[in-house]
Protein backbone atom coordinates (compact mmCIF):
# COMPACT_ATOMS: atom_id res chain seq x y z
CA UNK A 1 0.00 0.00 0.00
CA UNK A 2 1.51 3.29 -1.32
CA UNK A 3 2.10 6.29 1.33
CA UNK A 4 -0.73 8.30 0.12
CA UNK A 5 -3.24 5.24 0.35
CA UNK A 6 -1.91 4.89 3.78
CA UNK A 7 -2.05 8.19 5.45
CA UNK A 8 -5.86 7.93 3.97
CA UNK A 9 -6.62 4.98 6.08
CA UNK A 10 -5.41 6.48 8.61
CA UNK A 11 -7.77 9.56 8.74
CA UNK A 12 -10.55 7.17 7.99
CA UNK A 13 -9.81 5.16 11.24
CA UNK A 14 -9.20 8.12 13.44
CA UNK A 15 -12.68 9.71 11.98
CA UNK A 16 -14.74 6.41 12.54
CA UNK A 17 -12.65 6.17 16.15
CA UNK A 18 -14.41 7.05 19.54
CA UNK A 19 -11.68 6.38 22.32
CA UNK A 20 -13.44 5.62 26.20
CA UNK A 21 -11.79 8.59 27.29
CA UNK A 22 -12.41 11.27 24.61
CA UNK A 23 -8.90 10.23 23.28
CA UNK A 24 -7.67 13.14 20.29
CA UNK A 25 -10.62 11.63 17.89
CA UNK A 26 -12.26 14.91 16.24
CA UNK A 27 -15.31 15.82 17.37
CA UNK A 28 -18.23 16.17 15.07
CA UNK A 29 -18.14 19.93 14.57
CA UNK A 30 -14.28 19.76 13.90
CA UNK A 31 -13.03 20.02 10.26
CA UNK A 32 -9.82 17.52 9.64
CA UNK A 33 -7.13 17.78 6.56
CA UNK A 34 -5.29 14.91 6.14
CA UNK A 35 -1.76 15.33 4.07
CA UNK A 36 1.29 13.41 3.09
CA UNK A 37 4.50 13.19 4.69
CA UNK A 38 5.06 16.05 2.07
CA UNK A 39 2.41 18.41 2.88
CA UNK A 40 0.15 17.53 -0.25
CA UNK A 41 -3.89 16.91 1.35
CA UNK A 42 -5.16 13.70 0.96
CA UNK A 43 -8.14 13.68 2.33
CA UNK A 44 -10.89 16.44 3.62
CA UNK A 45 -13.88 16.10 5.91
CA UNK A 46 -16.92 17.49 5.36
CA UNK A 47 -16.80 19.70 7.77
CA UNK A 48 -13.40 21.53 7.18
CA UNK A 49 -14.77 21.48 3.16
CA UNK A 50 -17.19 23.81 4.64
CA UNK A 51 -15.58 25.58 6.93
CA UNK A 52 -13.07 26.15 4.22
CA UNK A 53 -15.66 27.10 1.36
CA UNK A 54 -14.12 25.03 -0.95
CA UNK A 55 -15.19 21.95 -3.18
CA UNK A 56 -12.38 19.84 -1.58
CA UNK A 57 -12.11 17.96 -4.86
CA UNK A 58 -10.44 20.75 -6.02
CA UNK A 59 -7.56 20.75 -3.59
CA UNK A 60 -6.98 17.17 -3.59
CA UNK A 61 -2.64 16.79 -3.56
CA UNK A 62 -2.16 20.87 -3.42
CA UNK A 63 -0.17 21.20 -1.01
CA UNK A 64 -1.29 22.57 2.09
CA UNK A 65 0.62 25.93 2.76
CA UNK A 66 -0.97 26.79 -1.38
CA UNK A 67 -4.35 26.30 -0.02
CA UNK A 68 -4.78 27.58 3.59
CA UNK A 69 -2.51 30.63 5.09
CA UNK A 70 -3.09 31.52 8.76
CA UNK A 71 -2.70 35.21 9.77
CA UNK A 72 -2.54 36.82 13.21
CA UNK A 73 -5.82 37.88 13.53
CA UNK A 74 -4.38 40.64 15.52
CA UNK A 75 -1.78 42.03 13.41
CA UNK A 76 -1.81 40.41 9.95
CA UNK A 77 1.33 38.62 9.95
CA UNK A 78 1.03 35.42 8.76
CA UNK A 79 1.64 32.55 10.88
CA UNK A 80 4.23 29.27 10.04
CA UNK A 81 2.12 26.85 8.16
CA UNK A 82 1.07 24.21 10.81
CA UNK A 83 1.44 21.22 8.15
CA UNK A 84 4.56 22.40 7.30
CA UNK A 85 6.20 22.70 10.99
CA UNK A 86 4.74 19.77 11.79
CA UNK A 87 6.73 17.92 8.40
CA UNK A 88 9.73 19.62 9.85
CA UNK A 89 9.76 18.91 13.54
CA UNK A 90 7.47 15.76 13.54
CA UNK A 91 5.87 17.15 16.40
CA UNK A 92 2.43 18.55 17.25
CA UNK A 93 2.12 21.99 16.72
CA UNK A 94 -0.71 24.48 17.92
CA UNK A 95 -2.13 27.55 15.89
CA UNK A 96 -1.62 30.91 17.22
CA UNK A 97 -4.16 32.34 19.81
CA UNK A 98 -5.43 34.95 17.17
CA UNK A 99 -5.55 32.53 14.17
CA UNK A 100 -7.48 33.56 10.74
CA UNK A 101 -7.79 31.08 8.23
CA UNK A 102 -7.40 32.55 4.49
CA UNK A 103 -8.72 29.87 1.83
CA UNK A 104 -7.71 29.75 -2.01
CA UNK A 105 -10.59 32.60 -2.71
CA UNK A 106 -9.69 34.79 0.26
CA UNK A 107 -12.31 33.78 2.46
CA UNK A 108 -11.46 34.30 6.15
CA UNK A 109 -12.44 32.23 9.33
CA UNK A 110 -10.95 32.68 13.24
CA UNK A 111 -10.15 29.33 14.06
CA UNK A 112 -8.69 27.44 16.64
CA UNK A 113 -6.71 24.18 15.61
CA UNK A 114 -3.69 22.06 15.67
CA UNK A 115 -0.91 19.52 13.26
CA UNK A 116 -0.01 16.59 14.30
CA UNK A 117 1.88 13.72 12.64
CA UNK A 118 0.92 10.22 11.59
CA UNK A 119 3.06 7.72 11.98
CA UNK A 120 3.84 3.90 10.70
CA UNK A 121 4.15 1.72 13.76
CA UNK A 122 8.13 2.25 13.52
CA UNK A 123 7.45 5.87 13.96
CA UNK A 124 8.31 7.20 10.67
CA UNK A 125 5.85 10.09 9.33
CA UNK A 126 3.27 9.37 6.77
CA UNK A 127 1.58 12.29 6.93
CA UNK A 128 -0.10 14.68 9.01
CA UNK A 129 -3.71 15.57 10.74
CA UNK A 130 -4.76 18.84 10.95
CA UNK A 131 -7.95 19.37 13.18
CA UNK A 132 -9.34 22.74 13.54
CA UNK A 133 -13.22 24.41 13.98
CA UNK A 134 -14.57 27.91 13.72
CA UNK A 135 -13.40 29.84 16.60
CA UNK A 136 -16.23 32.97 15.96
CA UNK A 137 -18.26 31.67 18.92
CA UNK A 138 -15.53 31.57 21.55
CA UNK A 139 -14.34 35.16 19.62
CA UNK A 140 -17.67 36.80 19.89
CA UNK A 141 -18.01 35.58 23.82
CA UNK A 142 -14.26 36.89 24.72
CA UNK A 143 -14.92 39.87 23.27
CA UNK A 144 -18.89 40.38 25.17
CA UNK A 145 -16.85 39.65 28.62
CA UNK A 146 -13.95 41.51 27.98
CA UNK A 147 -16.11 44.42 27.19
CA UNK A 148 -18.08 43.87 30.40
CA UNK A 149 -14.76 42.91 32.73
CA UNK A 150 -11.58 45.23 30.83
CA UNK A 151 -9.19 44.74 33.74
CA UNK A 152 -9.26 40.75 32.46
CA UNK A 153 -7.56 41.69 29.82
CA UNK A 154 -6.52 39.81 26.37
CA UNK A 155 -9.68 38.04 25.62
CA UNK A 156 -7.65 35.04 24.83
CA UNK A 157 -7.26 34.21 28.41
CA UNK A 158 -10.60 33.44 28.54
CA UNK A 159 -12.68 30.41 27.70
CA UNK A 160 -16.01 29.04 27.57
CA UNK A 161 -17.59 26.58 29.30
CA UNK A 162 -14.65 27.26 31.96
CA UNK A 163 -15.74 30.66 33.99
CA UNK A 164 -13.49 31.89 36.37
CA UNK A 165 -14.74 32.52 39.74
CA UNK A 166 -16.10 36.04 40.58
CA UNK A 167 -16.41 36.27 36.44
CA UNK A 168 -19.87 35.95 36.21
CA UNK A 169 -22.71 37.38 38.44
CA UNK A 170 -25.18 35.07 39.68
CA UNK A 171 -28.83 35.56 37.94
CA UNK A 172 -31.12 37.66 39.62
């Protein structure tokens, strides 16, 4: 079975895995790009085909850093191509806190995400996983409490679903 063929079956058994205790399986609303050990995508989920506003057909063995570019949402300055790093190091690597997604049209998304590499069983890299979802939810709420509670600061401290104590006041 070629490399290509292989890193595929690999994305298809994470995506159809559920691990006991929440494991690194994506979650349903999660969009996953599966490359090569080179960087070229394999395979695309639904989801991320959406996310992405692309007809994934399309981008089938581009590689990645030609079809995706993150930015600092902040500044502008585009961020190290995920895939890429994670090629390089063979590690796991994390997008920015501020990350904007720019697709082959110039489409735009905050998202939240992360690389990581697949590997055979004698741990050489056949490719890579990226996982990421929308991030405009967990934007949008950072911003309503930060402009309700400044002294918290950079919104990116902050996360839903976790409230810090004192954060919230209790309903009336």
């Amino acid at each position: 079975m070629g490399l290509m063929q292989t890193g595929a079956l690999q994305l298809r058994e994470l995506l159809d895995r559920r691990t006991p205790d929440g494991g690194l399986s994506p979650e349903p609303c999660d969009g996953v790009v599966c490359t090569d050990a080179g960087g070229r995508i394999l395979e695309v989920n639904p989801v991320a085909g959406l996310l992405m506003g692309i007809d994934t057909m399309h981008i089938l063995g581009l590689p990645f850093g030609r079809v995706v570019r993150l930015l600092d949402e902040q500044t502008g300055q585009q961020e190290p191509d995920p895939v890429e790093t994670c090629v390089r190091t063979g590690r796991r690597v994390e997008t920015g806190n501020h990350a904007l997604m720019v697709v082959q049209d110039g489409a735009s998304l905050p998202v939240a995400g992360s690389a990581a590499p697949l590997r055979m069983a004698r741990g050489g890299l056949t490719g890579v996983i990226f996982v990421f979802r929308d991030a405009t939810p967990m934007r949008i709420h950072q911003r309503r409490v930060l402009a309700r509670e400044p002294q918290f600061g950079d919104p990116v401290l902050l996360h839903p679903g976790q409230p810090r104590p004192g954060l919230y006041a209790e309903p009336d």
